[in-house]
Every structure is written in C-alpha cells, then in structure tokens.
Protein backbone atom coordinates (compact mmCIF):
# COMPACT_ATOMS: atom_id res chain seq x y z
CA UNK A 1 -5.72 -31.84 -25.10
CA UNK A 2 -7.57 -30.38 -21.84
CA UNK A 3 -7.43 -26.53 -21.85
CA UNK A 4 -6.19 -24.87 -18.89
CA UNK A 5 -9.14 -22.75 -17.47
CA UNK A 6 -7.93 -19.42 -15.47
CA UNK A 7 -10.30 -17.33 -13.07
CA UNK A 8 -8.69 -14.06 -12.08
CA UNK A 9 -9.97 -10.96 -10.47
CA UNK A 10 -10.94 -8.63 -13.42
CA UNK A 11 -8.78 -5.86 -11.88
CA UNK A 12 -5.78 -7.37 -11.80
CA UNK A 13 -3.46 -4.98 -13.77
CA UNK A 14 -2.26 -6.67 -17.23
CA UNK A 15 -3.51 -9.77 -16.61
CA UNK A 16 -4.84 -10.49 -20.17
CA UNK A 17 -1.15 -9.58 -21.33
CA UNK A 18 0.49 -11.80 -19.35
CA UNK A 19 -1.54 -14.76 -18.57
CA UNK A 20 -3.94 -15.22 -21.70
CA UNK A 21 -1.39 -17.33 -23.78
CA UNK A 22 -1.71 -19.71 -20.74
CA UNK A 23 -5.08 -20.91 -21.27
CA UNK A 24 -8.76 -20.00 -21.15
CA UNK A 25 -8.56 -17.15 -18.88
CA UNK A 26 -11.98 -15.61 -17.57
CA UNK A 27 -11.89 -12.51 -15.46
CA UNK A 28 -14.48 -11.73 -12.81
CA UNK A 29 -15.24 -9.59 -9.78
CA UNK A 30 -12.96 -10.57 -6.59
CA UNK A 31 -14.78 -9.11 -4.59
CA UNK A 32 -18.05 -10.94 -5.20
CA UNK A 33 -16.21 -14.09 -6.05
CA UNK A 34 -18.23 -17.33 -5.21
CA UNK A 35 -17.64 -21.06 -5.22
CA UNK A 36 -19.56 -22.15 -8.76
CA UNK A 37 -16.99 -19.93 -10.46
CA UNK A 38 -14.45 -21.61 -9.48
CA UNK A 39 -15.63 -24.85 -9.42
CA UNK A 40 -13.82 -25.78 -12.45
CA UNK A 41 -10.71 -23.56 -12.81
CA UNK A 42 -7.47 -24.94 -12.39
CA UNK A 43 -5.87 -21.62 -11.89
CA UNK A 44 -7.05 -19.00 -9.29
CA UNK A 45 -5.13 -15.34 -9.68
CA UNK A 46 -6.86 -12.69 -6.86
CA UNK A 47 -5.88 -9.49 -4.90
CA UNK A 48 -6.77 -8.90 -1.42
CA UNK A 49 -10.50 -8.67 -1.97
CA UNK A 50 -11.06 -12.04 -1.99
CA UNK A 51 -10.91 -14.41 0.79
CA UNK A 52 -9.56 -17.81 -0.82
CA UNK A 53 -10.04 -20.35 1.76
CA UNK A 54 -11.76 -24.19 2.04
CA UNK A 55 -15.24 -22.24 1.37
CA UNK A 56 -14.37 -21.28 -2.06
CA UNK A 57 -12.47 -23.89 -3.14
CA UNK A 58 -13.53 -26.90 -1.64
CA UNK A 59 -15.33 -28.16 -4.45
CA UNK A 60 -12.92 -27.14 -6.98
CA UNK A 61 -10.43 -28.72 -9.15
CA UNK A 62 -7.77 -25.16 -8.71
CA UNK A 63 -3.69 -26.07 -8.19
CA UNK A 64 -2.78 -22.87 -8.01
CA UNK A 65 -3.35 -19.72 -6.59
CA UNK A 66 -1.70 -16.60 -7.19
CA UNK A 67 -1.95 -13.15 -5.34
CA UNK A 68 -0.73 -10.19 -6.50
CA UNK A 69 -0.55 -8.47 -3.30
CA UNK A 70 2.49 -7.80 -0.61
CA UNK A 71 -0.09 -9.49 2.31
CA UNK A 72 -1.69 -13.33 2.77
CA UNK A 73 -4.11 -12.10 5.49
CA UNK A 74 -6.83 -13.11 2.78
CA UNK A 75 -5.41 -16.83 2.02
CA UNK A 76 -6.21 -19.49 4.72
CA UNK A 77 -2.41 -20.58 3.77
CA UNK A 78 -2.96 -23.76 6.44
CA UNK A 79 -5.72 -25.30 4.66
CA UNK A 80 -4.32 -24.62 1.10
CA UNK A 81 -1.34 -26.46 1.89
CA UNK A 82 -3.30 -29.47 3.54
CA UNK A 83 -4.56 -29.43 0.32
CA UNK A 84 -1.72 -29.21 -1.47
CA UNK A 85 -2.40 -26.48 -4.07
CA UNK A 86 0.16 -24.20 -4.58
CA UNK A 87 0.42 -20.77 -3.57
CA UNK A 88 2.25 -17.47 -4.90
CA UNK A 89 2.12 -13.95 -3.29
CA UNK A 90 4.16 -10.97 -4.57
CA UNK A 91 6.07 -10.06 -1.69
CA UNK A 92 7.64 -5.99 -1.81
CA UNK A 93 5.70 -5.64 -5.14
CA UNK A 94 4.28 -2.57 -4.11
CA UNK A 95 6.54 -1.28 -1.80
CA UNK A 96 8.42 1.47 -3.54
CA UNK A 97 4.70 2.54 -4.46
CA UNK A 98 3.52 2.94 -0.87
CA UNK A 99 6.65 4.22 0.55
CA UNK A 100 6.44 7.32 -2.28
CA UNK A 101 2.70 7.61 -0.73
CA UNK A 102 3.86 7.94 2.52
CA UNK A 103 6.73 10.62 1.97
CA UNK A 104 4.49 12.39 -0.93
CA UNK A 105 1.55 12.59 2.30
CA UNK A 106 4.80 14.02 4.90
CA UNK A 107 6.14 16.22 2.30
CA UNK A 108 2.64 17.94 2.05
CA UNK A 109 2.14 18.06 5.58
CA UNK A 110 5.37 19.73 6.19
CA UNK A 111 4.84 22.24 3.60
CA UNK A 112 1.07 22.45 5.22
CA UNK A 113 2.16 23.02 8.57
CA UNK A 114 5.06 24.79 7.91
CA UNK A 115 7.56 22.51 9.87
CA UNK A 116 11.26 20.52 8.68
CA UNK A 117 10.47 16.68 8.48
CA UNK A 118 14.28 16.11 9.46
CA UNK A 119 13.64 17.88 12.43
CA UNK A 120 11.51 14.65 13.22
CA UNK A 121 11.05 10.96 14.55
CA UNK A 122 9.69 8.70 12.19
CA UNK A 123 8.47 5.79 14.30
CA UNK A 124 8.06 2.27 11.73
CA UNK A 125 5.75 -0.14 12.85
CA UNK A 126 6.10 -3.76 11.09
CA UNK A 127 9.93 -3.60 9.52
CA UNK A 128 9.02 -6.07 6.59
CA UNK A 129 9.93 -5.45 2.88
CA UNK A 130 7.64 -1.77 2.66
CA UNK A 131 8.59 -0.80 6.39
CA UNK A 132 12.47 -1.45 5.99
CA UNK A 133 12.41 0.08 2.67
CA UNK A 134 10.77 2.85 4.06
CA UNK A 135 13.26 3.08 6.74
CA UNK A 136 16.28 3.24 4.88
CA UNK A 137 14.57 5.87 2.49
CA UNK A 138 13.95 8.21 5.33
CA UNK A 139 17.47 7.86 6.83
CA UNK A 140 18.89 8.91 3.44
CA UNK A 141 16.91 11.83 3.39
CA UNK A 142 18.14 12.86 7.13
CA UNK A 143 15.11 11.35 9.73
CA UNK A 144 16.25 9.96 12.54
CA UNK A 145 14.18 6.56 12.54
CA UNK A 146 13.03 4.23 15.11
CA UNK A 147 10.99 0.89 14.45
CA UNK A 148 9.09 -1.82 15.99
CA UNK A 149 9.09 -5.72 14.82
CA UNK A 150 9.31 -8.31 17.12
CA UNK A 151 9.35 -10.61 14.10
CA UNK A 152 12.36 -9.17 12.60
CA UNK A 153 15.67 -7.73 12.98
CA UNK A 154 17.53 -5.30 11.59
CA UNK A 155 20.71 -3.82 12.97
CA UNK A 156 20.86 -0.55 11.23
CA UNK A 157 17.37 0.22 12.50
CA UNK A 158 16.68 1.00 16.30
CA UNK A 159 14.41 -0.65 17.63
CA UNK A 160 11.73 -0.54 20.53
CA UNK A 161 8.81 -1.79 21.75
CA UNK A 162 5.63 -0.47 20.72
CA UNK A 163 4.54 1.65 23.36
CA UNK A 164 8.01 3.10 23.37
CA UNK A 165 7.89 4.12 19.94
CA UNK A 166 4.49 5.30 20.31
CA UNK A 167 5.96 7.82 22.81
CA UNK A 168 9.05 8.83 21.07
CA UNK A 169 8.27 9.09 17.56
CA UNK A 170 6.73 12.18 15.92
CA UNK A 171 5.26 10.27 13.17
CA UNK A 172 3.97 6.66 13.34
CA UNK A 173 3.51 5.42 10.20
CA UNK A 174 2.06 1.28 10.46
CA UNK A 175 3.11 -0.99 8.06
CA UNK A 176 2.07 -4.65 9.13
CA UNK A 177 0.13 -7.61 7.98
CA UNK A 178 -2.94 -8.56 9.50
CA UNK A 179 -3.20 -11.35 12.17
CA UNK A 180 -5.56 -12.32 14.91
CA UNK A 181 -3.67 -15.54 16.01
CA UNK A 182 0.43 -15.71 17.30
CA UNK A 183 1.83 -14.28 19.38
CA UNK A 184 2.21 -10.97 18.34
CA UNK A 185 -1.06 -10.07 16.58
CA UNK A 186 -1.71 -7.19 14.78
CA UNK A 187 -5.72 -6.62 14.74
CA UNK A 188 -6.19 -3.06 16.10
CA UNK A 189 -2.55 -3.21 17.45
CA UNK A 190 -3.56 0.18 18.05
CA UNK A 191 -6.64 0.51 20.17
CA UNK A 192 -7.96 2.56 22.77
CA UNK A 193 -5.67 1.47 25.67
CA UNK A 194 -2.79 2.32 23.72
CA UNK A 195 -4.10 5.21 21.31
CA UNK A 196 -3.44 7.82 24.24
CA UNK A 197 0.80 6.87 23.99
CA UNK A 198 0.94 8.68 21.02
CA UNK A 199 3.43 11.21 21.64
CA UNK A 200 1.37 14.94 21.36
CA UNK A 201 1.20 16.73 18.18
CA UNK A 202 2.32 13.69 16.77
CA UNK A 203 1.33 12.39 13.14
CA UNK A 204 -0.25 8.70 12.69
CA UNK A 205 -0.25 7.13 9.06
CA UNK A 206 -1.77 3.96 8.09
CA UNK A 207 -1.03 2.07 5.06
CA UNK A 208 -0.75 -1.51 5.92
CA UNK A 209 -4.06 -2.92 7.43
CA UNK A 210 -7.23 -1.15 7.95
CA UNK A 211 -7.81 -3.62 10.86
CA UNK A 212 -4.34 -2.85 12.18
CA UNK A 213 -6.25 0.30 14.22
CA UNK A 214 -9.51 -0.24 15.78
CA UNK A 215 -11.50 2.77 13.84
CA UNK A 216 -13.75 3.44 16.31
CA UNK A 217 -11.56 3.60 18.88
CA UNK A 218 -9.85 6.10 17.22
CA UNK A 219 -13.02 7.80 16.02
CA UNK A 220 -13.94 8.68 20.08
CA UNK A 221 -10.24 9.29 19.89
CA UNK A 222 -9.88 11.94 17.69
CA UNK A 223 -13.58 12.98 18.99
CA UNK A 224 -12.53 13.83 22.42
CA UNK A 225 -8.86 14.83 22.13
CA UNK A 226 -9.02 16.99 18.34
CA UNK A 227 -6.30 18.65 19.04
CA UNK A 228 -3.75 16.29 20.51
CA UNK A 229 -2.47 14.72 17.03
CA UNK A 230 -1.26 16.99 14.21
CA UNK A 231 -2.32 14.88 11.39
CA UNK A 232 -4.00 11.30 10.68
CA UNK A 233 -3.57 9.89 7.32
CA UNK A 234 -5.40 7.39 6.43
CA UNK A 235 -4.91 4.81 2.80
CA UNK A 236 -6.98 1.52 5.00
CA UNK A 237 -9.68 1.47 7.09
CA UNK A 238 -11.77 -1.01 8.96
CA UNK A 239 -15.21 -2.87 6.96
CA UNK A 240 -13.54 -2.02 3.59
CA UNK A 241 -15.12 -0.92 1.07
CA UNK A 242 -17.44 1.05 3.48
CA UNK A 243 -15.13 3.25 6.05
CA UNK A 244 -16.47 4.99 8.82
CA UNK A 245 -18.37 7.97 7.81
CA UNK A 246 -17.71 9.92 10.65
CA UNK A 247 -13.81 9.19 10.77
CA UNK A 248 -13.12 9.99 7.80
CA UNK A 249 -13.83 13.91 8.31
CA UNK A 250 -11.78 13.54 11.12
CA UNK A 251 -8.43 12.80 8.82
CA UNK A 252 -6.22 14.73 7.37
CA UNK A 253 -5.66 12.61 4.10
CA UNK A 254 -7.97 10.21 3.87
CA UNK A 255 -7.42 7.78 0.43
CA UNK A 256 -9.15 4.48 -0.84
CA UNK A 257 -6.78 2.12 -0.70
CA UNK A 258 -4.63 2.86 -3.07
CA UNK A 259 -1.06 3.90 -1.54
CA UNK A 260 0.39 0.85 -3.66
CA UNK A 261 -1.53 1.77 -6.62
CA UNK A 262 1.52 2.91 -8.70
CA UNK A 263 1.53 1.23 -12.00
CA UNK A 264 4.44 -0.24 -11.40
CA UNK A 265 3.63 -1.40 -7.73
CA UNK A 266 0.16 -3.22 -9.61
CA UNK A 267 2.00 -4.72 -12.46
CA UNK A 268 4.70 -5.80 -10.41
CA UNK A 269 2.48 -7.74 -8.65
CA UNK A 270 1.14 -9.34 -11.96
CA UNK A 271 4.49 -10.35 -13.18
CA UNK A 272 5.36 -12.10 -9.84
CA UNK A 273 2.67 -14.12 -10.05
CA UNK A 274 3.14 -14.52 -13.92
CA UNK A 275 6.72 -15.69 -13.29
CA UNK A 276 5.77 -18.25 -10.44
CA UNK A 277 2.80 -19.47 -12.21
CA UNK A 278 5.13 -20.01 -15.37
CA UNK A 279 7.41 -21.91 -13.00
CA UNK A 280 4.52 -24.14 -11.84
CA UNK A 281 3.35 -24.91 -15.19
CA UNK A 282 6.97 -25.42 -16.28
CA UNK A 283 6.91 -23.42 -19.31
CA UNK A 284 9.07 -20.49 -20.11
CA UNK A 285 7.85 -16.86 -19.42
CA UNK A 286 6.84 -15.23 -23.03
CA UNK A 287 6.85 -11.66 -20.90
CA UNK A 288 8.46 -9.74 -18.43
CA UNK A 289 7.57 -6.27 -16.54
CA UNK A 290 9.75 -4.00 -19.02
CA UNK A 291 7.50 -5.26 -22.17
CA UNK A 292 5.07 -3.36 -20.98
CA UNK A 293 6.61 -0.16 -18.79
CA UNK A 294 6.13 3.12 -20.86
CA UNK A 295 8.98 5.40 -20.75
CA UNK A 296 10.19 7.06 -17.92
CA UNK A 297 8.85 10.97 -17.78
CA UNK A 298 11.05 14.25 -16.94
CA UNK A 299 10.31 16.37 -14.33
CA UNK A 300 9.87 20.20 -15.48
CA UNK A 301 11.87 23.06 -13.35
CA UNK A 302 10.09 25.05 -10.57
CA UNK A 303 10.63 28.60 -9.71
CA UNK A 304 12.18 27.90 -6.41
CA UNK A 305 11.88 29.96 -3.01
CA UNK A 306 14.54 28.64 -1.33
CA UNK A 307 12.60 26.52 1.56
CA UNK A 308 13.54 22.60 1.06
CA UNK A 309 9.91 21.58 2.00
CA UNK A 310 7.80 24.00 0.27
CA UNK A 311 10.00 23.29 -3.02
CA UNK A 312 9.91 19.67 -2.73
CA UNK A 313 5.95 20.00 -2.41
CA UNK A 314 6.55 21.84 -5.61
CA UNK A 315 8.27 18.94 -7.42
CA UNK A 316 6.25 16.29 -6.24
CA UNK A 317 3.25 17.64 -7.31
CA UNK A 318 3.79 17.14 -10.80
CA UNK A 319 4.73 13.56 -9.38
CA UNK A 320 1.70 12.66 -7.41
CA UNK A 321 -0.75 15.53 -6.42
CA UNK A 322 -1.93 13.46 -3.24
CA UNK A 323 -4.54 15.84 -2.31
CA UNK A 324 -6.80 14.79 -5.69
CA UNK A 325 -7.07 10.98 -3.81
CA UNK A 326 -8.05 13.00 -0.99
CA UNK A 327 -10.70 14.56 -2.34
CA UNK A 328 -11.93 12.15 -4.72
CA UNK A 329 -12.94 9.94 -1.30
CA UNK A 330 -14.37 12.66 0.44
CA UNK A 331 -16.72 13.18 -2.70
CA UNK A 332 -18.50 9.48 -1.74
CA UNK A 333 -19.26 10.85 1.58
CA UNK A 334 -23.03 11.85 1.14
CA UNK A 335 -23.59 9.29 -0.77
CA UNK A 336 -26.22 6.06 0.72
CA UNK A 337 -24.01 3.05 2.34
CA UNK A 338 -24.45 0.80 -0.80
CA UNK A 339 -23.40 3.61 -3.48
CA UNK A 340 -20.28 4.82 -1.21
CA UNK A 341 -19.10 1.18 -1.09
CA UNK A 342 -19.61 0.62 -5.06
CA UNK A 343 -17.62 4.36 -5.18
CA UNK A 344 -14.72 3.20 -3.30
CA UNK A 345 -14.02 0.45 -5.46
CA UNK A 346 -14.82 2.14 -8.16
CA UNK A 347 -11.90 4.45 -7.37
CA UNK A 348 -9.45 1.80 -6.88
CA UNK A 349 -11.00 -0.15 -10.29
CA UNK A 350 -10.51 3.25 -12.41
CA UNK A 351 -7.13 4.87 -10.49
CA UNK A 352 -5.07 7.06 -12.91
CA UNK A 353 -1.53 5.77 -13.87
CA UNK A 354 0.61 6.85 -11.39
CA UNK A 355 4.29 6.15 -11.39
CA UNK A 356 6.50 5.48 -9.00
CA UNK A 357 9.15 8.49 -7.97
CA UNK A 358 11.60 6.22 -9.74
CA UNK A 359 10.28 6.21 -13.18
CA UNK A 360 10.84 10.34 -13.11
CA UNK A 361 14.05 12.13 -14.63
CA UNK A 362 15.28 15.71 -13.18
CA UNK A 363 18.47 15.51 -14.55
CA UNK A 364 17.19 18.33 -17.44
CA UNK A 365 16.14 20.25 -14.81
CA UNK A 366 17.90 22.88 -12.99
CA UNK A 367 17.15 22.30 -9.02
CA UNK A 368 19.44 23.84 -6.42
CA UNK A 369 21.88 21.21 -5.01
CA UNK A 370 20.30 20.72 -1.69
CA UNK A 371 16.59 20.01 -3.35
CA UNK A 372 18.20 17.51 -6.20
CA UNK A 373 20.09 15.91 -2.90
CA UNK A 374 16.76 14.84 -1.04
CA UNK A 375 15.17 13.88 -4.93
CA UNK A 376 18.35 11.52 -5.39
CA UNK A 377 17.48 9.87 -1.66
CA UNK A 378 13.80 9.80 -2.70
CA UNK A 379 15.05 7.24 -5.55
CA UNK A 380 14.29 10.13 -8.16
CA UNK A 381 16.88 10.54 -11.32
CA UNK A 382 19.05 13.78 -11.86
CA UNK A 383 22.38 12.90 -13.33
C-alpha cells in the first residue's frame, strides 16, 4: 500500500495533530518552498507565504492543496483547476481574530487621544466575511458605519463608493483581497491620487493586503502632510517580510502581520483545511477544533474611573496589550535588510497565544453596566 506523502508549511498551527494520522507528513519552510520538494507529495497544505502556482507544481504528482488562510491571492486558482487538483481555503477563519485587532488598535487610540469612538464614522472597505463581521460588531457597539464593495451587498450596511467613503468616514479601516486583474482591482486601491480624499484628522487601518496601499505613496504622504491624519495603523505592508523602513516610523501601530494571529483564528484555519482534506480523501475526521482549545480564561476587575474608553483600554489590556506587537517590530528596525526580514518572520513563527475576545469570561467580574454592555457587543462573556 502507497503511503500518502504530505508537504506543509512548518508553521502551520497544529498541523502534526491534525494531519499526521493521514500519511507521511513533512513540514518545511513556505516561504522558501521550491519545486523538488514537492515533486513527489500528493498533498500540499501552505499559508499565504507561498505562491502555489504551475512553477511549483508542474512537475509534481500533488491533488490537493490546502490553505489555511481567509485570501487566494497566493494560488493561481485558474491553472490549478486546468489541472484539476483540488483546492481548499479557510474562508472567515481568522476573522473574529482580526476584527478584535482592529477594535483592540481603536480602543487604544481613543483612550490615546482622548476622544469617544461612537462619536465616529467607521468607513469598511471590502465587506467580505472579516469586513461584514466587522461591521456588524461596530454597529452593536454604537458606530455609525459606512462600507464600500462593489462585489457585494449588504442591506443593513450603507454603502458608497470609495472616494465617498474616503471623505466621510473618520476611520478607514481596508479589508480586501488582493487583485491586479477584474474589474475592480484592489492593488494600491489606495494610491497617491486618491490618498489626499481622506477625510482630515481621519484614522487609516490596514489589515487585509499590504499591496492594497501603495507604501510609498503613502510614505511621501505622510512625509509632506504629518499632520493631516490622526493615526495610521498598519498589520500589512508592501515587499513582505521587509516593510519600508522609513514608513514604518511614520505609523502609529505598526505590527508584523499578525492581526489574525489569535490561536483560534490559526487553528481554525488548520481544521478547515483538515475537514476538507478529510472530505477529499473520504475518510472520517479523527479531530475537531475543540480537542485541542484550552479553556476559556476570566477577566480580573479593574478599578474603574468612570470614562467608557479609558476603562475599556483597561480591560482589554489584560486581553491583548497591542502596543507589545508594536514595539516588538519597531525593535527590527536597525537591524541590516536580510536580518529585519528573518525578524519579521520570526515574529509571526514565535507569536504568543493570543485568544480571541471570545474565549474571555467577565461574568466574575464586577464592571459597571455601561462597560459590561460594549464587552457583551465586543463578543466578550459576562453572564
């Protein structure tokens, strides 16, 4: 009996749990993958490092390739399905995971600057499973919210095009894939035509594509108009895993890539593929996500001042203390090209085990009404 030979990126989260009963499973770097290692798998697993297209696998004897990742940008999707090989992404894997980035980064911000995040326009760009979900999230908690997706609709969203929502919103926070081809593609959607729309004092987020902004574009942006936005926050960036050296001093949170690096967002992404893998194979799944979950963690009381923002900062930094990703990239930035590059992976490869807001408890905890209000609309637990 032929055994089933596996390659899979060695930082795929849990992947020897779920996918070494399956067959001879060798791990490797995704980033640096090339075409002899592949050359006899029959089972590809990657993240978005690696670029899977006729190059790599031309020569190979691989049915199946799974992604554990929200995005296909990296899989020449045409080609594999001339080819007939199979193909499994985990769609919304991560998306509770980057949504809690982007309200953890506005919750600081507001307690930073001192100002009430209801009091503003959150402006959605790309209204797919992490967008909508981040949409509905922030109407719970009292934004008003406008978005932009010419893709998709969604009637309890309103919707505009970009350059409208560019000058309305307060916050533009950009959560699309990456295309060059369509008709509507999203390589530096935001460039230096439309850069200048942004509405004054405004905040711009990106956690979707690096590519989705032209960096240096906004690099002379920022350069020669610092004090027109409020705040940039930046998880992607252009020519990953070297970002611009001189941008990133220019950001306000600046972060390696790692806005869906909850635990649960990266072994979500592992059982997807797991599941749809098991389904190709037709065998029945040995595992699911909850074999492996640890417990869900309580939140400890804070000595509270009475201002929502400030007190929510309080709360969520025993959550996710966003500033330590902050810092941790800025670290890398005297460091030579080729040991700043091997550091930002290395952050992503060795990330501490963050949970999602979900996984916390705060029903032992004795928050004022209004605070344990926005928690519960934050997807936190307190009853």
């Amino acid at each position: 009996m032929t055994i089933m030979r596996i390659i899979a990126d060695e930082n795929m989260a849990l992947v020897h749990h779920f996918f070494g009963h399956l067959g001879q499973l060798e791990c490797v770097s995704g980033r640096h993958l090339h075409p002899e290692q592949v050359r006899d798998a029959d089972i590809l697993l990657v993240r978005s490092v690696t670029t899977v297209n006729k190059a790599l696998l031309d020569q190979s004897r691989v049915r199946f390739v799974g992604s554990a990742t929200i995005g296909a940008d990296h899989l020449d999707m045409q080609w594999l399905n001339e080819q007939g090989i199979t193909v499994s992404t985990a769609p919304g894997c991560n998306a509770r995971s980057v949504v809690d980035y982007v309200l953890t980064a506005l919750i600081h911000l507001a307690n930073q600057y001192q100002f009430d995040l209801t009091q503003r326009v959150l402006g959605i760009v790309g209204l797919g499973n992490v967008g909508y979900l981040l949409a509905k999230t922030a109407q719970q908690m009292g934004l008003r919210v406008l978005g932009c997706d010419p893709l998709v609709t969604r009637t309890d969203i309103e919707q505009l095009p970009l350059n409208e929502l560019l000058e309305q919103a307060d916050i533009v926070s950009l959560h699309t894939p990456l295309t060059k081809t369509g008709t509507y593609p999203t390589y530096h959607l935001l460039n230096a035509q439309n850069l200048q729309n942004l509405k004054k004092q405004s905040i711009l987020i990106n956690t979707g594509r690096g590519a989705a902004i032209d960096n240096r574009a906004l690099l002379d942006f920022l350069t020669h108009r610092p004090n027109y936005l409020q705040a940039v926050v930046l998880d992607v960036w252009e020519h990953e895993p070297l970002p611009n050296a001189d941008l990133m001093p220019l950001t306000t949170i600046a972060t390696p890539h790692i806005a869906g690096y909850s635990l649960e967002g990266k072994w979500q992404g592992t059982a997807f593929i797991y599941q749809a893998l098991c389904q190709f194979l037709q065998r029945e799944p040995q595992y699911r996500l909850a074999d492996f979950l640890p417990p869900n963690r309580q939140l400890q009381s804070i000595q509270e001042t009475g201002q929502l923002w400030p007190d929510l900062h309080q709360v969520l930094a025993q959550v996710y203390p966003i500033v330590n990703d902050d810092t941790a990239l800025r670290q890398t930035l005297g460091l030579i090209d080729s040991e700043r590059a091997l550091a930002f992976d290395q952050l992503r490869k060795h990330y501490w085990q963050r949970r999602d807001l979900t996984a916390y408890d705060a029903s032992h905890t004795l928050y004022s009404s209004k605070l344990q209000t926005m928690l519960v609309a934050m997807g936190l637990k307190t009853a």
